[in-house]
Protein backbone atom coordinates (compact mmCIF):
# COMPACT_ATOMS: atom_id res chain seq x y z
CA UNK A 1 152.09 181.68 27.93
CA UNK A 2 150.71 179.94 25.16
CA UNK A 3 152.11 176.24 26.61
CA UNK A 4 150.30 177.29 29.70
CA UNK A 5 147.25 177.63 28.01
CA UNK A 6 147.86 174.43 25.61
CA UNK A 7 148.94 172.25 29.27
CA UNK A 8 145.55 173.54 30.76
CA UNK A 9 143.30 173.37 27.88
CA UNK A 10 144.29 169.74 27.39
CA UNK A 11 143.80 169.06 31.51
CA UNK A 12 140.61 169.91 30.85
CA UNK A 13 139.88 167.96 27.74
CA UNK A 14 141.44 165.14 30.01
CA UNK A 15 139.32 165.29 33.29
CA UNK A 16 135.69 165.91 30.95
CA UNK A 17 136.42 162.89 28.69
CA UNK A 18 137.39 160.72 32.00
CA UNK A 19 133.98 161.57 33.96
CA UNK A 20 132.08 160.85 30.72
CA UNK A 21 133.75 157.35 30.57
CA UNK A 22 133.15 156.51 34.06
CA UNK A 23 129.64 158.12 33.34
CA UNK A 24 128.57 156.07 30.79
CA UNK A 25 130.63 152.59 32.07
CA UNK A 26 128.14 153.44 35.17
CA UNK A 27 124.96 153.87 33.09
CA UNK A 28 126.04 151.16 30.71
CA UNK A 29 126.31 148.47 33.66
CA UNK A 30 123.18 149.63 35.10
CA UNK A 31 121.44 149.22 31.84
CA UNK A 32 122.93 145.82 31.13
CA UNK A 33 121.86 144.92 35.31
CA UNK A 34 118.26 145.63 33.56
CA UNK A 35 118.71 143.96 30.55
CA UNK A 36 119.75 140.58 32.07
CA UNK A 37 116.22 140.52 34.77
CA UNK A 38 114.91 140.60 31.29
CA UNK A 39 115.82 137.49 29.66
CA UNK A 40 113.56 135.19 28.28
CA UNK A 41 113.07 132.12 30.46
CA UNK A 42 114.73 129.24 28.24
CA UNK A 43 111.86 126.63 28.90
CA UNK A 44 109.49 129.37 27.18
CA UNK A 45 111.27 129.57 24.38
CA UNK A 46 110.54 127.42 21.35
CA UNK A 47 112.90 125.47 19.20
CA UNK A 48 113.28 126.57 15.59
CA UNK A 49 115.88 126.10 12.84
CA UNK A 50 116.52 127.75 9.23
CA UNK A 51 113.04 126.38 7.95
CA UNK A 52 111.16 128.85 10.02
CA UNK A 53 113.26 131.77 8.49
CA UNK A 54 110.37 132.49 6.30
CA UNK A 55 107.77 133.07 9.49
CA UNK A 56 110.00 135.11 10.76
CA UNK A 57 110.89 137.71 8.16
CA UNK A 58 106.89 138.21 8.20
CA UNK A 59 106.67 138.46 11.98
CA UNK A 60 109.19 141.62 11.59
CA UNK A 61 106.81 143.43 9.20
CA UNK A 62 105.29 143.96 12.95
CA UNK A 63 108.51 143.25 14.99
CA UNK A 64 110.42 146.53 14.22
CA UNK A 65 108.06 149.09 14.08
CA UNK A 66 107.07 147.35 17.28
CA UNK A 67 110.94 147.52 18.33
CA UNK A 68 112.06 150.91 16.78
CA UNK A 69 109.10 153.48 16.17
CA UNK A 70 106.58 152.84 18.69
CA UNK A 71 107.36 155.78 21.10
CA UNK A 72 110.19 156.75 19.94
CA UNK A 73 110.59 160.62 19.27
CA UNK A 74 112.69 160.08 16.43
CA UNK A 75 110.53 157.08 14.99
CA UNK A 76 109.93 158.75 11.38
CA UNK A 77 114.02 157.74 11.05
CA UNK A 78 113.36 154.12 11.34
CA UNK A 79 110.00 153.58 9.46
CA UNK A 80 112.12 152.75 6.44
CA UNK A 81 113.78 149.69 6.98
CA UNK A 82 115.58 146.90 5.22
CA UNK A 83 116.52 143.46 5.95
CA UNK A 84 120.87 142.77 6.34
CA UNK A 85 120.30 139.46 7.97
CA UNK A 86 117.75 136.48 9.90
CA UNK A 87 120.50 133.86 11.14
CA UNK A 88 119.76 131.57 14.04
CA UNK A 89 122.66 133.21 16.37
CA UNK A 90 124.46 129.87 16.63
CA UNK A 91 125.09 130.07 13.02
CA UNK A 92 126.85 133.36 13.77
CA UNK A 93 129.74 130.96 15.83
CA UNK A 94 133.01 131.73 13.65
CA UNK A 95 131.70 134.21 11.60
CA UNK A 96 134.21 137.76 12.15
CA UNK A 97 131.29 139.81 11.67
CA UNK A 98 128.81 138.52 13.43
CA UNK A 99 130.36 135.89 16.05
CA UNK A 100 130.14 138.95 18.80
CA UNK A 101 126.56 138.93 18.85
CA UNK A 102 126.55 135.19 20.00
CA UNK A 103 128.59 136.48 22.57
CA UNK A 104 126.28 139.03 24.11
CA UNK A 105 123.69 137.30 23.81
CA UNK A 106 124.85 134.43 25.58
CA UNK A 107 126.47 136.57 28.39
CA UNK A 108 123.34 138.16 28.87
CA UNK A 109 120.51 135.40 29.59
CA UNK A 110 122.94 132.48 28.83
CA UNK A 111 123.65 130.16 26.15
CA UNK A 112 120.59 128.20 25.97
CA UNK A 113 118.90 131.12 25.83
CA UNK A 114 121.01 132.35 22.69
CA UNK A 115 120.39 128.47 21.12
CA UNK A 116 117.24 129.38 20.47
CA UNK A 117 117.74 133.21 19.09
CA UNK A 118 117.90 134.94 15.95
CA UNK A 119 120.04 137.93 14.95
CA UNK A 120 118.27 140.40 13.31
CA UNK A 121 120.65 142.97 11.19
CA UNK A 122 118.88 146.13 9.89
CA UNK A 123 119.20 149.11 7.81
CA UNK A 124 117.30 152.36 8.20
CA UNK A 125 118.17 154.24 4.98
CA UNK A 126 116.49 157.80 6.44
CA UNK A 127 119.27 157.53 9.16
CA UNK A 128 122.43 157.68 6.42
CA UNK A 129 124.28 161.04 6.97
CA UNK A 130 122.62 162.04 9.87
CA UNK A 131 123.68 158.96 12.46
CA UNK A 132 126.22 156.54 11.81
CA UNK A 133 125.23 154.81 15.07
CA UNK A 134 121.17 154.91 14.06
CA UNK A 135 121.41 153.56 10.45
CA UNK A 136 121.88 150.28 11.37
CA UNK A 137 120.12 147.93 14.15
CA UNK A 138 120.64 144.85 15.69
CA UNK A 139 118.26 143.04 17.41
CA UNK A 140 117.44 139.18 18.94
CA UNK A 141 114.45 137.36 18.45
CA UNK A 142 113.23 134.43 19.72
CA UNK A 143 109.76 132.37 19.24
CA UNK A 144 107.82 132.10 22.69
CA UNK A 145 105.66 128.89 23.29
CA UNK A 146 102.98 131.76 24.56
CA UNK A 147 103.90 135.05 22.26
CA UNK A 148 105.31 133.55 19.13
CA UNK A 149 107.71 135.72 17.70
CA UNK A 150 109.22 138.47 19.96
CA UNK A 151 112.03 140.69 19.89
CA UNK A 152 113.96 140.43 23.54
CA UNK A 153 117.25 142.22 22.93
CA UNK A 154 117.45 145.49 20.72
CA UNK A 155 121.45 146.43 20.60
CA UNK A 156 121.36 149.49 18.28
């Protein structure tokens, strides 16, 4: 009786964490569908190098409350921040840790595209112990001819 139980209880663990897969490898391809009719145009981007790091670690003063509080119900958790990381994401190329986000980036709105993007790696403190997923952020950045400095990719 009780291997009956066990066999059926675990069908059922089975069949719920398939249509949650399938679930979210639907929603996730839709969302990524969106994502890449969002890409930055590559002739409106600008080129910059290490020298402008300093510009840009002032632009996200704005940038992630912009990014990660503005609308958000659970905004409060992300209006302390601090600063991981500003690379240029080619200087992520051969890095472990960071090489992936290169990656996306470039399969999203293409290479050229990533040339000319920053990783952004964050930490929102208020977020420890409550989401492992939410304490950290990732975003790109990249410096429009028209904007300046924008955030066009958030990944966490």
């Amino acid at each position: 009786m009780h291997k009956t139980l066990l066999a059926f209880f675990l069908t059922g663990v089975v069949i719920i964490s398939i249509t949650f897969a399938v679930k979210a490898n639907v929603d996730d391809s839709t969302y990524l569908t969106q994502k890449i009719e969002d890409c930055p145009r590559e002739s409106d981007l600008l080129q910059t190098s290490n020298d402008d790091r300093e510009e840009l670690t002032r632009a996200l003063g704005t940038l992630i409350p912009e990014t990660y509080i503005k609308g958000d119900e659970n905004g409060d958790y992300y209006n302390e921040w601090s600063i991981i990381t500003v690379t240029p994401l080619p200087m992520t190329i051969g890095s472990h840790t960071e090489d992936i986000y290169y990656e996306i980036a470039k399969n999203f709105c293409q290479k050229e595209v990533a040339n000319k993007s920053w990783l952004i790696q964050l930490h929102f403190p208020k977020w420890d112990g409550v989401s492992t997923s939410n304490n950290e952020g990732e975003i790109f950045v990249a410096k429009s001819k028209e904007k300046g400095w924008y955030v066009w990719y958030r990944y966490h």
